[in-house]
Protein backbone atom coordinates (compact mmCIF):
# COMPACT_ATOMS: atom_id res chain seq x y z
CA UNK A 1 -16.55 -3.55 10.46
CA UNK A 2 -13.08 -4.41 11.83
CA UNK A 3 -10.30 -1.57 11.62
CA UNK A 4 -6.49 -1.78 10.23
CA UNK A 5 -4.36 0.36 12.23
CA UNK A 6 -1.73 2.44 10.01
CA UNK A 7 0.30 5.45 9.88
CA UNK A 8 -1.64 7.92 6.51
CA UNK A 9 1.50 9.42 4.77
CA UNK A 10 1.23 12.75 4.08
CA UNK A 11 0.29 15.13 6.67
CA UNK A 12 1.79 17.89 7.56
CA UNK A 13 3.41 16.19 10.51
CA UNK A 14 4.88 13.20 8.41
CA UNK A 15 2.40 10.32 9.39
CA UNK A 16 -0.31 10.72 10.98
CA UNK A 17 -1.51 7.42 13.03
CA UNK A 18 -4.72 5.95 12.01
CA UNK A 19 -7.46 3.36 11.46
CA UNK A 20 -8.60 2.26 8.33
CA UNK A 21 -12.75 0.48 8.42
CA UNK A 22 -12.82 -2.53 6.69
CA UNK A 23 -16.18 -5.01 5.58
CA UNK A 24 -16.16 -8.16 6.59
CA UNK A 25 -16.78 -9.48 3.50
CA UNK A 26 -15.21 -8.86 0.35
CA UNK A 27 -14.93 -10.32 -3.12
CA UNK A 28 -13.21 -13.49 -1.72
CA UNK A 29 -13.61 -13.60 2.23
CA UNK A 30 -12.84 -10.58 4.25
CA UNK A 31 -12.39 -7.20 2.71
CA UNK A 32 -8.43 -6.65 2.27
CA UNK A 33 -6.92 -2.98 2.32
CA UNK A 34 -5.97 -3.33 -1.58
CA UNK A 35 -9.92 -4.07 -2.75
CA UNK A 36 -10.88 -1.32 -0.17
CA UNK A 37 -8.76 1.04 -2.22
CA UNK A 38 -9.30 -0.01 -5.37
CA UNK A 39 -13.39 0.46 -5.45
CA UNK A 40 -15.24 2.91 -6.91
CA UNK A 41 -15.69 5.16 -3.68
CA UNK A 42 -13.66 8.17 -4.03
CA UNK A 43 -13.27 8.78 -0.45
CA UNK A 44 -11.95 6.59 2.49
CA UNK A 45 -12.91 6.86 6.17
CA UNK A 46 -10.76 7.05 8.69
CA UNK A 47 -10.08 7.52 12.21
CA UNK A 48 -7.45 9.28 13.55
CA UNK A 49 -5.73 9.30 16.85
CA UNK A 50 -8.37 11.34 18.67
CA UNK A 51 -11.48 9.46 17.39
CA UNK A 52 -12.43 11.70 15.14
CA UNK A 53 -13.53 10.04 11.93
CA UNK A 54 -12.17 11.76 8.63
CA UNK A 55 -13.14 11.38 5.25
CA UNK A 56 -10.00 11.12 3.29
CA UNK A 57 -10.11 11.99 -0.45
CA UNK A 58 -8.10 8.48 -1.71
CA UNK A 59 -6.47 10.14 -4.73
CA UNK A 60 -5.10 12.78 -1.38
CA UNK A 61 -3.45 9.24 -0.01
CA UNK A 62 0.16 9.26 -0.93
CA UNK A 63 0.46 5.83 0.85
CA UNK A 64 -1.15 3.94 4.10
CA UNK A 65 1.83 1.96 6.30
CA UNK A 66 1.53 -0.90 8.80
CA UNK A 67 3.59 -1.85 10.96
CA UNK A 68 2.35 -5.43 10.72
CA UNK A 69 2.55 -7.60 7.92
CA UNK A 70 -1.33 -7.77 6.42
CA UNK A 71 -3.06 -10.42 4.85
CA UNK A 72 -2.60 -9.64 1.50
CA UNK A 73 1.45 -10.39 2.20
CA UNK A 74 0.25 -13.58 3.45
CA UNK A 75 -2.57 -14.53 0.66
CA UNK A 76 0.17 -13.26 -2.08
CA UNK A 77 3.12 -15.22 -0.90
CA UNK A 78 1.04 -18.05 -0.66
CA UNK A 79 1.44 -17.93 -4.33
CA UNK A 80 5.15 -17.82 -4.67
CA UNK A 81 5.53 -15.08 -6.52
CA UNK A 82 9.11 -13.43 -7.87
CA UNK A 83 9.68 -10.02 -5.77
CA UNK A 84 12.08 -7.26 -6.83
CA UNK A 85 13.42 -4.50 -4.24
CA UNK A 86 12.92 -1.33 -4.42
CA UNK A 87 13.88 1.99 -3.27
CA UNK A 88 10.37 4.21 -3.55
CA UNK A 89 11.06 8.29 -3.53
CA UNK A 90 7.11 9.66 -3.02
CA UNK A 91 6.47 13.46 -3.85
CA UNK A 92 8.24 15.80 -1.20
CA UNK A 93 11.05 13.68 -0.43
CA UNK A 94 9.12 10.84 1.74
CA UNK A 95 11.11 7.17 1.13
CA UNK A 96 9.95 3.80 1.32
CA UNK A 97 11.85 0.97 0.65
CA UNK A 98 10.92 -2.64 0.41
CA UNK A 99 10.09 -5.41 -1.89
CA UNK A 100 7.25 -5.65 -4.70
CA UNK A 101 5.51 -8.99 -4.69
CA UNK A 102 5.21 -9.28 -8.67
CA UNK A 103 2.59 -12.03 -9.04
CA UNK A 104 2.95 -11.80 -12.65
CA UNK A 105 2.97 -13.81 -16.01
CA UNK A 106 6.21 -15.13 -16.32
CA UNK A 107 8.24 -12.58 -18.72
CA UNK A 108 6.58 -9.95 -17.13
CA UNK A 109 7.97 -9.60 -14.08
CA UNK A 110 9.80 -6.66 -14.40
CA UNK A 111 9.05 -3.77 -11.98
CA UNK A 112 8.43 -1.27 -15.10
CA UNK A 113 5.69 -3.83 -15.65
CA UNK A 114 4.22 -3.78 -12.13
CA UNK A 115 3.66 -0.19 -11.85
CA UNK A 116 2.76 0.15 -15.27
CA UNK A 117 -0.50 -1.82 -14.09
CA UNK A 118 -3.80 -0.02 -14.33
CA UNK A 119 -4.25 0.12 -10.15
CA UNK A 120 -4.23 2.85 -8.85
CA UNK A 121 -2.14 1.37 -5.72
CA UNK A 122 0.17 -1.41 -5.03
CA UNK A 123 1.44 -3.08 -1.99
CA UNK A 124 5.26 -2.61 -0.71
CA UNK A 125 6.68 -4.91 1.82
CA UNK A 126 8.55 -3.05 4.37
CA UNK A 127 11.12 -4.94 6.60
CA UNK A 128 8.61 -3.72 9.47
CA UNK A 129 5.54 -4.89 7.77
CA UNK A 130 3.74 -2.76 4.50
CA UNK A 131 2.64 0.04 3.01
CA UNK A 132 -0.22 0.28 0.72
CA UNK A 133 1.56 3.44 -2.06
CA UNK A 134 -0.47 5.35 -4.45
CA UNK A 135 1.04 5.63 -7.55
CA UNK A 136 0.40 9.27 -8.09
CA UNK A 137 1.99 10.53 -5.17
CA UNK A 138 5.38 8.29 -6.49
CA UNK A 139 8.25 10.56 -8.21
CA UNK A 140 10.39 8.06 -9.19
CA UNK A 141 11.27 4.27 -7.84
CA UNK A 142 14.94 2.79 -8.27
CA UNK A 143 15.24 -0.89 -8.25
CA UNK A 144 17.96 -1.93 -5.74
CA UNK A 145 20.12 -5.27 -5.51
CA UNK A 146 20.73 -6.96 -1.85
CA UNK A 147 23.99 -5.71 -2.43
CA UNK A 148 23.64 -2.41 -1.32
């Protein structure tokens, strides 16, 4: 198992530093944090700062951040895909803001058309690496331009 350090949004003390187990194999190669989230196990282990393994329920996972960028950013961008920016307000007030990487068919690469995938999480990339966001815990998202 090899472990993905990042910060488990919420807790009680805003986020809460910890490290996610991943296989080393997956569907194609290593296991990435997206498939790991997107299986059929309900619950996700993780460690936190003081060793402690916790079993977190996923759907209780309002988002994971890195502060690294992860190799799904690089395996996606590989791909060229179109990205929109975003401005994500999460339940309770949390932020994130970043860009979407829509690898979409083209004339579907609107952001109402990447959220409205069936996933239950999707990947943001944060100008200090990415954060994996659960959909459920999202109130609203506002696309933004580079303008602002």
């Amino acid at each position: 198992m090899r472990q993905i350090e990042v910060d488990l949004l919420p807790t009680r003390q805003g986020l809460d530093p910890s490290s996610v187990f991943l296989h080393p194999s997956g569907v194609h190669g290593r296991e990435q944090l997206l498939e790991r989230l997107h299986d059929r196990e309900p619950f996700l282990p993780l460690r936190g700062p003081d060793g402690t393994v916790r079993l977190h329920a996923k759907s209780a996972v309002a988002a994971l951040v890195s502060s690294s960028e992860t190799d799904e950013v690089t395996e996606l961008e590989g791909y060229h895909p179109a990205h929109a920016r975003v401005r994500i307000v999460m339940r309770y007030d949390n932020v994130l803001e970043g860009r979407l990487i829509l690898l979409m068919p083209e004339g579907h690469q609107r952001v109402l058309d990447f959220l409205n995938q069936h996933e239950r999480f999707f990947l943001l990339v944060t100008d200090t690496g990415a954060a994996f966001v659960n959909k459920d815990w999202v109130d609203h998202v506002v696309p933004v331009t580079d303008a602002l």
